[in-house]
Protein backbone atom coordinates (compact mmCIF):
# COMPACT_ATOMS: atom_id res chain seq x y z
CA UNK A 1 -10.92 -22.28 28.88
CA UNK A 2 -7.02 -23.55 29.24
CA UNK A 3 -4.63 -20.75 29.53
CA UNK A 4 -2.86 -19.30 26.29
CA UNK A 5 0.14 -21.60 26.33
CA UNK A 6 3.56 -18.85 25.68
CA UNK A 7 5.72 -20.47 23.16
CA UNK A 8 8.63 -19.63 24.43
CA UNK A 9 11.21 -20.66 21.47
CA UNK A 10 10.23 -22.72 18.37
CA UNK A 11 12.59 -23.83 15.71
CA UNK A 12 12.04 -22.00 12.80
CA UNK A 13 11.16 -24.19 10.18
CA UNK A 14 8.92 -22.97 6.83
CA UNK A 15 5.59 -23.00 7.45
CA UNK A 16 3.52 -25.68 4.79
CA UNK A 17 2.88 -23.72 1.57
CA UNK A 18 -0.74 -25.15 1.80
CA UNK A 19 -1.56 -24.66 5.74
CA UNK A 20 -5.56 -25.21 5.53
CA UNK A 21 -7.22 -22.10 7.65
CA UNK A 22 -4.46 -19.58 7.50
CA UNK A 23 -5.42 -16.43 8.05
CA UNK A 24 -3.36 -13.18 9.40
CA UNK A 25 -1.87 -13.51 13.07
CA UNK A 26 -3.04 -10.88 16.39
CA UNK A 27 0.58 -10.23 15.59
CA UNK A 28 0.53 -8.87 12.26
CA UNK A 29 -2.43 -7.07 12.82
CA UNK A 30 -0.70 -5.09 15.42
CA UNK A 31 2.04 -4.25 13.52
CA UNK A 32 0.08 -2.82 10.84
CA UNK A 33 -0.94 -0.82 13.25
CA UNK A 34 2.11 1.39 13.32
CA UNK A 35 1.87 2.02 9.33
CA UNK A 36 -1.91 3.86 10.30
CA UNK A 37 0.68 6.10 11.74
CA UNK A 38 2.97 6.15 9.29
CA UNK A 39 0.61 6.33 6.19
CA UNK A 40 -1.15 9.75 8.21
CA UNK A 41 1.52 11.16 8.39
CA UNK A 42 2.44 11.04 4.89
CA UNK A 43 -0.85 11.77 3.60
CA UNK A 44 -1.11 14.83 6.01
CA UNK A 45 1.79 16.13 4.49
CA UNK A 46 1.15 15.69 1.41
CA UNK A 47 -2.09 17.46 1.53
CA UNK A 48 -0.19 20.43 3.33
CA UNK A 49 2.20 20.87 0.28
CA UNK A 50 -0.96 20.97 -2.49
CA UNK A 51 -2.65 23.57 0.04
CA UNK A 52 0.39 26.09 -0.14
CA UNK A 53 0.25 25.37 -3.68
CA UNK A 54 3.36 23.15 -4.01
CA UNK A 55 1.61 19.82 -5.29
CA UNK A 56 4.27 19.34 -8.24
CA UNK A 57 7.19 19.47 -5.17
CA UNK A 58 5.54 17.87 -3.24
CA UNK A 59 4.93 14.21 -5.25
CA UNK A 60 8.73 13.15 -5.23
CA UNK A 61 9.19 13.30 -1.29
CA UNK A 62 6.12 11.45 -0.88
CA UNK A 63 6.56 8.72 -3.59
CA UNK A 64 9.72 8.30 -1.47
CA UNK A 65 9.17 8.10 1.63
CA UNK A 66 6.02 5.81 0.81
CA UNK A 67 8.17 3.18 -0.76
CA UNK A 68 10.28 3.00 2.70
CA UNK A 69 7.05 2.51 4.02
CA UNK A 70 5.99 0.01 1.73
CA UNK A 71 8.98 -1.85 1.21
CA UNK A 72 9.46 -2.44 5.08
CA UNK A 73 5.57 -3.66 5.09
CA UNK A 74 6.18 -5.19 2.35
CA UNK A 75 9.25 -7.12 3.97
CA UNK A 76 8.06 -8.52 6.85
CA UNK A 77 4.83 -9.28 5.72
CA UNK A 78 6.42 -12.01 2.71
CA UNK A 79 8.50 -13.05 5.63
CA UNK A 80 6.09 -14.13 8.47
CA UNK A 81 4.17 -15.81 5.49
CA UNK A 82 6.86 -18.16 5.74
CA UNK A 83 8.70 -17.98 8.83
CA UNK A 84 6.10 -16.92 11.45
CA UNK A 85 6.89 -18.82 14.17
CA UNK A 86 5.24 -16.66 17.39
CA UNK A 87 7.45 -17.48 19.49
CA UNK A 88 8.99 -14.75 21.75
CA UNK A 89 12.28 -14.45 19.90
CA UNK A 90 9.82 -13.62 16.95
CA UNK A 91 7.81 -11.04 18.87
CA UNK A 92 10.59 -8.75 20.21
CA UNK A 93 12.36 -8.67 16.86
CA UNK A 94 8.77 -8.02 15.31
CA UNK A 95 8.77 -5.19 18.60
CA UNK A 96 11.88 -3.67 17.12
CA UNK A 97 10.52 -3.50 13.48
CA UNK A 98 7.36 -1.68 14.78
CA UNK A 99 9.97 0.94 16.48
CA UNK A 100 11.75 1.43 13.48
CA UNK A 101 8.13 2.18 11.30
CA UNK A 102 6.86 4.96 14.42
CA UNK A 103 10.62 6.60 14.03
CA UNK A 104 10.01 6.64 10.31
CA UNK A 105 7.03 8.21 10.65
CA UNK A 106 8.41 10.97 12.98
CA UNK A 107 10.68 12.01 10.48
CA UNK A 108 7.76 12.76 7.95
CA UNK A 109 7.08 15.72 7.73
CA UNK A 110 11.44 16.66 7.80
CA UNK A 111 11.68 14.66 4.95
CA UNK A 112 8.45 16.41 3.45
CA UNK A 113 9.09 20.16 3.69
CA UNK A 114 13.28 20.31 4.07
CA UNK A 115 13.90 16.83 1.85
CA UNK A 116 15.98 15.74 4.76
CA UNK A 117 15.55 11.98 5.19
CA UNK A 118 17.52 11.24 8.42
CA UNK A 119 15.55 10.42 10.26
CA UNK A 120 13.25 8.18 7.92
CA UNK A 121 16.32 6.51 7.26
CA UNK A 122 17.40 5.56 10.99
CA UNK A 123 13.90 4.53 11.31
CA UNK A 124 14.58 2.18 8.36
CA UNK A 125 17.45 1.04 9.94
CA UNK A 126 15.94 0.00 12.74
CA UNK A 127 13.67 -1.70 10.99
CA UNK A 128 16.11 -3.82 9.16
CA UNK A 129 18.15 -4.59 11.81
CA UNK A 130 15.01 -6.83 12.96
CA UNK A 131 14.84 -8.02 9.92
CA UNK A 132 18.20 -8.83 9.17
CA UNK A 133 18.02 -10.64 12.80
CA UNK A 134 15.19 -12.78 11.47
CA UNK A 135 16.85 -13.78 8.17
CA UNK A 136 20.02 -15.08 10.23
CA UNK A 137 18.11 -16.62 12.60
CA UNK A 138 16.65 -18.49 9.54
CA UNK A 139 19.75 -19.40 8.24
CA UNK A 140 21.01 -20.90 11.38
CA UNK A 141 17.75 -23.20 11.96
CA UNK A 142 16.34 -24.22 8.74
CA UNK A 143 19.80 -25.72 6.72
CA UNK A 144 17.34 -26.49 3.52
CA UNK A 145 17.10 -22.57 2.78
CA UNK A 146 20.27 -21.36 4.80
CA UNK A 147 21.62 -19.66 1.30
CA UNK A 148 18.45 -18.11 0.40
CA UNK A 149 17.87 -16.77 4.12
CA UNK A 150 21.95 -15.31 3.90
CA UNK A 151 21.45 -13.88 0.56
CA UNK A 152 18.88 -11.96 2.18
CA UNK A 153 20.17 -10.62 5.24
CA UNK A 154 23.44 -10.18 2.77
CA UNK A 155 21.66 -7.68 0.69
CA UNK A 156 19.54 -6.17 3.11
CA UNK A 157 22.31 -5.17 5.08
CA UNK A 158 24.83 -3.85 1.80
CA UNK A 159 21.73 -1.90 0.99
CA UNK A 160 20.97 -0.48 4.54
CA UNK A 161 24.23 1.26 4.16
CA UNK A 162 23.74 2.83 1.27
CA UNK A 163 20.52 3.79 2.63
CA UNK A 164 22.73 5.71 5.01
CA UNK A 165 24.91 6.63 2.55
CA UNK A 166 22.18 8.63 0.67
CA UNK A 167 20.73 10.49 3.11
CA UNK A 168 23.50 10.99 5.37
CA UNK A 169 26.72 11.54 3.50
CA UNK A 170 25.99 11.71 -0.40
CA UNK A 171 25.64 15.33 -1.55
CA UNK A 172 22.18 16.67 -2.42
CA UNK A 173 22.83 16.74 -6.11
CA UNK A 174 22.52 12.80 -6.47
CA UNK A 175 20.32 12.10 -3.77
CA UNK A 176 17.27 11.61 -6.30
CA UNK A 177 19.25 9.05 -8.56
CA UNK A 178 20.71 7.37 -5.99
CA UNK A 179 17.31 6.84 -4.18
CA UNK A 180 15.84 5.30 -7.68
CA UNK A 181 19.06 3.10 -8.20
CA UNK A 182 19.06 1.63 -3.98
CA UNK A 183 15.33 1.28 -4.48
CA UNK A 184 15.62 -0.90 -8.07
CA UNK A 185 18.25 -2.90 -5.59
CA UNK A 186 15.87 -3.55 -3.27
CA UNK A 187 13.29 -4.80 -5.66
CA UNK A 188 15.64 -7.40 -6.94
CA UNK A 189 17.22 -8.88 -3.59
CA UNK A 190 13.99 -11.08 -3.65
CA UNK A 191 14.67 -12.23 -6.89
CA UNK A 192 18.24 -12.95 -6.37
CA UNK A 193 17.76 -14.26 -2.83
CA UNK A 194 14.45 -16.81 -4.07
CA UNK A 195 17.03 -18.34 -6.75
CA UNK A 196 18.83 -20.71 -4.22
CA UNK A 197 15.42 -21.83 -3.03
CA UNK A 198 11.93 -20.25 -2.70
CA UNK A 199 10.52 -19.85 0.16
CA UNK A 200 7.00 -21.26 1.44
CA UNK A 201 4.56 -17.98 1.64
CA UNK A 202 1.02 -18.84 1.70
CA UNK A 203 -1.11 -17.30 -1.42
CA UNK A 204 -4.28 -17.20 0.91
CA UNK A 205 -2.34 -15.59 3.89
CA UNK A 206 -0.73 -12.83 1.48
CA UNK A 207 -3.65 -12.04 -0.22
CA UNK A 208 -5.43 -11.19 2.72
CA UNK A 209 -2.64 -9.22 3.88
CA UNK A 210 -2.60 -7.23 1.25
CA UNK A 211 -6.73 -6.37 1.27
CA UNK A 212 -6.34 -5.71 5.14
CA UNK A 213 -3.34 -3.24 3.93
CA UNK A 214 -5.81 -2.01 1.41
CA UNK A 215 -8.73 -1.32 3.93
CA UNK A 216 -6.66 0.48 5.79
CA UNK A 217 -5.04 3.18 3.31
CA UNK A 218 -8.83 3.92 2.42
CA UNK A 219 -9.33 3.94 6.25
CA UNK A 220 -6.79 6.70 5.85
CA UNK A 221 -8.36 8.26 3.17
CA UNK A 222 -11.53 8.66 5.50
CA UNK A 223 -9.63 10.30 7.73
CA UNK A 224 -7.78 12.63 5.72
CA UNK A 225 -10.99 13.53 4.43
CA UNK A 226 -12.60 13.61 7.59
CA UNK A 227 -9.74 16.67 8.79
CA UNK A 228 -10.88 18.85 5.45
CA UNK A 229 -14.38 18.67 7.19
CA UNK A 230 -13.48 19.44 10.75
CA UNK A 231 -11.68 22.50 9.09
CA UNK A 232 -14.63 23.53 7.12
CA UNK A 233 -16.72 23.14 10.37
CA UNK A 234 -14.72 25.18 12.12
CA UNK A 235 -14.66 28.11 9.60
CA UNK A 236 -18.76 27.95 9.70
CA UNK A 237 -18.24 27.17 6.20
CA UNK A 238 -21.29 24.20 4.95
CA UNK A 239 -22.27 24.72 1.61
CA UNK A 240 -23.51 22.40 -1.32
CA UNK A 241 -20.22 22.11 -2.47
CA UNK A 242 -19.04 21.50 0.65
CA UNK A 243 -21.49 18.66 0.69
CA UNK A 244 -21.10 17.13 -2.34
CA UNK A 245 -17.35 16.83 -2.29
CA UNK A 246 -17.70 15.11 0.84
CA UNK A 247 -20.63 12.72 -0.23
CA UNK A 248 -18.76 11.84 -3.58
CA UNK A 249 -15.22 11.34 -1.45
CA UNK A 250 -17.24 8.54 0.47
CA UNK A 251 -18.96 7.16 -2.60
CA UNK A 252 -15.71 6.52 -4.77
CA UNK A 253 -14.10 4.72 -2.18
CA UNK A 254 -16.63 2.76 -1.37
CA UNK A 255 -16.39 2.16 -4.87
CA UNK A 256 -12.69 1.70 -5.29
CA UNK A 257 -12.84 -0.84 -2.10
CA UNK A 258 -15.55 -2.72 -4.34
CA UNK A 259 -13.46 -3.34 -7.25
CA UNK A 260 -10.53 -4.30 -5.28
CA UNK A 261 -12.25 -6.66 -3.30
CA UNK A 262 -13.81 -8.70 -6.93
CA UNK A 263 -10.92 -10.53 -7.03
CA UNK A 264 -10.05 -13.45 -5.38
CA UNK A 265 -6.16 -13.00 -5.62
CA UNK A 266 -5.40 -15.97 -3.08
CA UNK A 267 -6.58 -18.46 -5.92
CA UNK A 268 -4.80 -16.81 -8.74
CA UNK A 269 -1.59 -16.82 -6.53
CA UNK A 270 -1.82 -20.44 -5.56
CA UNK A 271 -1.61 -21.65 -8.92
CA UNK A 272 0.90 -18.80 -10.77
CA UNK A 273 3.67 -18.22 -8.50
CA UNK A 274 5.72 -17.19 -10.41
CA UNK A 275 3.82 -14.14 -11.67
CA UNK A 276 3.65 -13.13 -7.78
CA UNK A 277 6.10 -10.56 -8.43
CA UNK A 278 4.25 -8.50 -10.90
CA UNK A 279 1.36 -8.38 -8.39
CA UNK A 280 3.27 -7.53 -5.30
CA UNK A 281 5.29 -5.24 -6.80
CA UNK A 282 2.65 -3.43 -8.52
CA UNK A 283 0.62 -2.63 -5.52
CA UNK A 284 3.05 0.01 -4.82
CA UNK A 285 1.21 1.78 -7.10
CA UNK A 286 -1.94 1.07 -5.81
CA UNK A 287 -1.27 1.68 -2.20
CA UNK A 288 0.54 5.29 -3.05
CA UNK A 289 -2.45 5.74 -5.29
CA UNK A 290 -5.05 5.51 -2.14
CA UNK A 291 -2.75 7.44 0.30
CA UNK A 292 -2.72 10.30 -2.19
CA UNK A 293 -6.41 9.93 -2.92
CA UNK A 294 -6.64 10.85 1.10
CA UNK A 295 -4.70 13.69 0.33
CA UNK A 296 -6.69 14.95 -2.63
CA UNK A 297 -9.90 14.45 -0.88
CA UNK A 298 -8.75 16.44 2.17
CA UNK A 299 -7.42 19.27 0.49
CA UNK A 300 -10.75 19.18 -1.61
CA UNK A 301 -12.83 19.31 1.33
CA UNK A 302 -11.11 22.41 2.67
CA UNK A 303 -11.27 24.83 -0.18
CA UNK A 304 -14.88 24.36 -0.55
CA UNK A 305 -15.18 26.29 2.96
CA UNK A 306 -12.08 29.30 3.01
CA UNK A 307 -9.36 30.26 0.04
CA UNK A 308 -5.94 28.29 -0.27
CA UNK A 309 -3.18 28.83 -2.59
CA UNK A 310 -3.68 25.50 -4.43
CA UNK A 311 -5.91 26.38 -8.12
CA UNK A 312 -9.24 24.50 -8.32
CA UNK A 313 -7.89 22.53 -11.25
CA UNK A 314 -4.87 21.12 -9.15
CA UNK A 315 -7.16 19.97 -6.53
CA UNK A 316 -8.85 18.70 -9.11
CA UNK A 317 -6.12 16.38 -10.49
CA UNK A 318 -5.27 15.79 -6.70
CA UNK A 319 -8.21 13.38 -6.71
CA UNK A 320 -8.43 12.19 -10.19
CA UNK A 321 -4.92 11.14 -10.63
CA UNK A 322 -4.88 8.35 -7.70
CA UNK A 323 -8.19 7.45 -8.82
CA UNK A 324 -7.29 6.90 -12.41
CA UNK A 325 -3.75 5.49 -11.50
CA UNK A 326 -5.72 3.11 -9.32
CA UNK A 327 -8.08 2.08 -11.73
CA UNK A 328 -5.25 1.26 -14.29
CA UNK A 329 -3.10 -0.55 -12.05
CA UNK A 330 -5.74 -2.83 -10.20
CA UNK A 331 -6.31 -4.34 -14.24
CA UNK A 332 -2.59 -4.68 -14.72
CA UNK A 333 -1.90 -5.96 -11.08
CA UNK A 334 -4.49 -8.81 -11.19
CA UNK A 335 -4.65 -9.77 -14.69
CA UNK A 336 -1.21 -11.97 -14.53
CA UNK A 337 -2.70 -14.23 -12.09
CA UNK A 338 -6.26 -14.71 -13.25
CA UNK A 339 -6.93 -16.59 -16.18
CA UNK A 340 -10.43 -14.86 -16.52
CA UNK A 341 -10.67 -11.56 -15.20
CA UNK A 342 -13.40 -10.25 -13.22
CA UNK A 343 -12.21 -6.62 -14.13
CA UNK A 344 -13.08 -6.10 -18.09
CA UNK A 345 -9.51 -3.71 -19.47
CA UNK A 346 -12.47 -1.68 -21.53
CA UNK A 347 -14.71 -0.55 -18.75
CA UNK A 348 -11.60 0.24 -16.23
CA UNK A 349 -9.73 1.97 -19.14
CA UNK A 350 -12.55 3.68 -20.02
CA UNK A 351 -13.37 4.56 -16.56
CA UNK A 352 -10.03 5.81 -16.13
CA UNK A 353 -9.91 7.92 -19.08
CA UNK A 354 -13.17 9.61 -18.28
CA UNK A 355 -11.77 10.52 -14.66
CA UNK A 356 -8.74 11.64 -15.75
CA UNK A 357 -10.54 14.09 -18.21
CA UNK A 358 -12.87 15.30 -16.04
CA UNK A 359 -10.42 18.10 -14.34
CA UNK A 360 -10.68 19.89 -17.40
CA UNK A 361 -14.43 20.89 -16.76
CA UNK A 362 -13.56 22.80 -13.47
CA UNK A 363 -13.93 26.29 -15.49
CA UNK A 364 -17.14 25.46 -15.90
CA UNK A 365 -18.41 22.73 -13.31
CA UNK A 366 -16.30 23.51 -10.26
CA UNK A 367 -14.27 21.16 -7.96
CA UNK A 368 -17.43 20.03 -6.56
CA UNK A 369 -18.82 18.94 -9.24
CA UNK A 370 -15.53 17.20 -11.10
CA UNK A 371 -15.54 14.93 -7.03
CA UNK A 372 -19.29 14.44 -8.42
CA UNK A 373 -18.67 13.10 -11.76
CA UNK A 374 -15.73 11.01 -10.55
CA UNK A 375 -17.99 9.24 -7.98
CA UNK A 376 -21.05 8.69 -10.75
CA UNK A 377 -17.95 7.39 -12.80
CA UNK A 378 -16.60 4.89 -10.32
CA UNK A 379 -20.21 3.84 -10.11
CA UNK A 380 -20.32 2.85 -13.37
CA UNK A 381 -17.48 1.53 -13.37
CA UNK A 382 -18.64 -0.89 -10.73
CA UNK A 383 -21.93 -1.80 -12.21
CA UNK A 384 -20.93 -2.66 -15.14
CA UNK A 385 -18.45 -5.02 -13.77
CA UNK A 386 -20.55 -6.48 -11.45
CA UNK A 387 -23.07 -7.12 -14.81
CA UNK A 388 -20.27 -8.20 -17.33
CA UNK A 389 -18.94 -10.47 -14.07
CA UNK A 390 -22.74 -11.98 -13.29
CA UNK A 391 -23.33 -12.97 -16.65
CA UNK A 392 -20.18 -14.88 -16.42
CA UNK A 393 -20.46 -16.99 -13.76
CA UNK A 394 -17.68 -14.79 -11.88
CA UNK A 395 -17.92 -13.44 -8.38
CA UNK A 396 -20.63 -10.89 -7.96
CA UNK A 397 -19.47 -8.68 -5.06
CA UNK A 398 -16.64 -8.06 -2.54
CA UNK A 399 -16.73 -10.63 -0.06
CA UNK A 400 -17.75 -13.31 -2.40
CA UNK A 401 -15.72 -16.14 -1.94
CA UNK A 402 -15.42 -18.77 -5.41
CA UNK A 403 -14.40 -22.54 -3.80
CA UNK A 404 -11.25 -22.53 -2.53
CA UNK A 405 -9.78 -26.56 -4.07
CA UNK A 406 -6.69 -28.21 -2.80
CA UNK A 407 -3.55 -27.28 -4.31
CA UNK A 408 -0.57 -28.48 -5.20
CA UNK A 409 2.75 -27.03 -4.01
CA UNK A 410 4.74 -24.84 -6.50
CA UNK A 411 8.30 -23.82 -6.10
């Protein structure tokens, strides 16, 4: 075979909105790397703060530093849909965002246990001061979307600073409504910045990038779940409940991973663009949902073997909340962009409901067996859909792929 050829510097022009074959880059894949990190550490300390018994002060830290987490994924992953040009310009500012994600993740568990951000935020910085670089590189080599490529690196930069602002110089009193007003800012530079003119992402390429995202934070839940054991192990304490927490952990995300994967959200996106939003935005949810499903499952795990401060009905919650707010969210997430649903609203509301209740039965059924009933639940859940789905013609499994046709390009 010919040698790799190195691409040393490529104009960077939007890539075709309909690129046949395009799937996600060595590149990318490497990057999301660093989140593995990123995500652990997170979930880890998370799952430390419902052991002590702190789960309720726990949640706002780690909805917050998630959505840095997310947001910077988030960012560079609409981005190299568009702009991905591999050159080597493109790698060391890609280099520089992965930097900025392992910083973030240092500064964790400070952000976690002493709600001192600093650190995630020069992390964050770092991170957008690759992006930024991209976005003006943009604007200096493709002239037909040199406003929409300055109105990003515009706001990204405004908003960097008052990212430094808030957790830097603003006093603690305002820090948590100043982190929800800088976040709704960041959800509407997009917007703003897609006005002048849209850019080209690739509905197939996202869509994947998302499910690979997706495999991963239940990759993470494994292993969150997989530390409760090796602490259980260690104490010399396997019991059936020990066993059937960690059996019904496995089962409902193998079942979650099976509803996810139903729906073919590359074809939905291709033809409703403009509802792309809703379902990008929305898998905040569902991505927060699975890292805190690690969490839950972790912490359940471990007080099946030795005592911890956390009550058997907040673990309890710990592992039907994500898996309820999951449920819920997948049906709102993918409904805007398919025009028949594999996911039936009555059998994932219903599914959700059930789960949600079933904490409520831990006087009488244990932890062990609410993780049971949430797993036989899920189950349901997914062969039911699978049946409704059959008889209609839809997709029967993950994995199955419907006929991908030409399409048209949308603005």
């Amino acid at each position: 075979m010919p040698p790799a050829r190195i691409r040393v510097r490529i104009r960077m022009r939007a890539r075709p909105i309909d690129e046949p074959n395009r799937v996600a880059s060595q590149l990318e894949l490497l990057f999301d790397l660093t989140f593995v990190v990123a995500v652990a550490a997170v979930t880890a300390q998370l799952a430390h703060q419902i052991v002590d018994g702190h789960a309720a002060a726990g949640i706002i830290p780690f909805l917050q530093v998630f959505f840095a987490i997310w947001w910077a994924w988030m960012n560079f992953t609409w981005f190299a849909s568009s702009y991905d040009t591999d050159d080597v310009a493109y790698r060391v500012l890609t280099m520089v965002q992965m930097a900025g994600v392992l910083v973030l993740a240092a500064g964790v568990p400070a952000a976690s246990e002493h709600t001192d951000y600093g650190f995630v935020t020069l992390g964050y910085v770092i991170m957008r001061v690759g992006l930024v670089a991209q976005w003006l590189r943009v604007a200096f080599e493709d002239p037909a979307r040199r406003r929409t490529a300055l109105r990003y690196a515009g706001g990204i930069t405004v908003l960097t600073a008052g990212w430094m602002y808030h957790s830097w110089v603003a006093p603690l009193s305002i820090e948590l409504p100043l982190f929800l007003l800088l976040a709704a800012l960041e959800l509407a530079v997009p917007l703003w910045a897609e006005r002048a003119e849209p850019t080209t992402w690739h509905p197939h390429h996202i869509a994947e990038r998302y499910g690979l995202f997706t495999i991963i934070l239940l990759g993470e839940s494994v292993l969150a779940a997989s530390r409760g054991v090796a602490r259980a192990l260690e104490a010399s304490a396997i019991s059936s409940p020990f066993v059937m927490i960690a059996v019904s952990g496995l089962v409902v995300l193998f079942a979650l991973w099976w509803l996810y994967f139903l729906v073919e959200a590359g074809d939905g996106l291709s033809g409703r663009r403009d509802r792309s939003y809703r379902w990008g935005y929305g898998h905040y949810g569902i991505f927060a949902a699975l890292a805190a499903l690690g969490a839950g499952l972790e912490v359940a795990v471990e007080q099946s073997g030795h005592h911890i401060a956390a009550t058997p009905l907040t673990v309890a919650y710990a592992v039907a909340i994500p898996v309820g707010v999951f449920l819920l969210l997948l049906w709102m997430v993918h409904t805007p962009i398919e025009p028949e649903s594999v996911i039936h609203p009555a059998v994932i509301s219903g599914c959700a409901v059930v789960v949600l209740a079933l904490p409520l039965a831990v006087p009488w059924i244990g932890v062990h067996g609410v993780a049971t009933a949430i797993a036989v639940a899920c189950v349901l859940a997914v062969a039911v859909t699978i049946a409704w789905s059959s008889g209609r013609g839809a997709a029967p499994g993950p994995g199955s792929r419907r006929v991908r046709l030409p399409f048209r390009a949308a603005s």
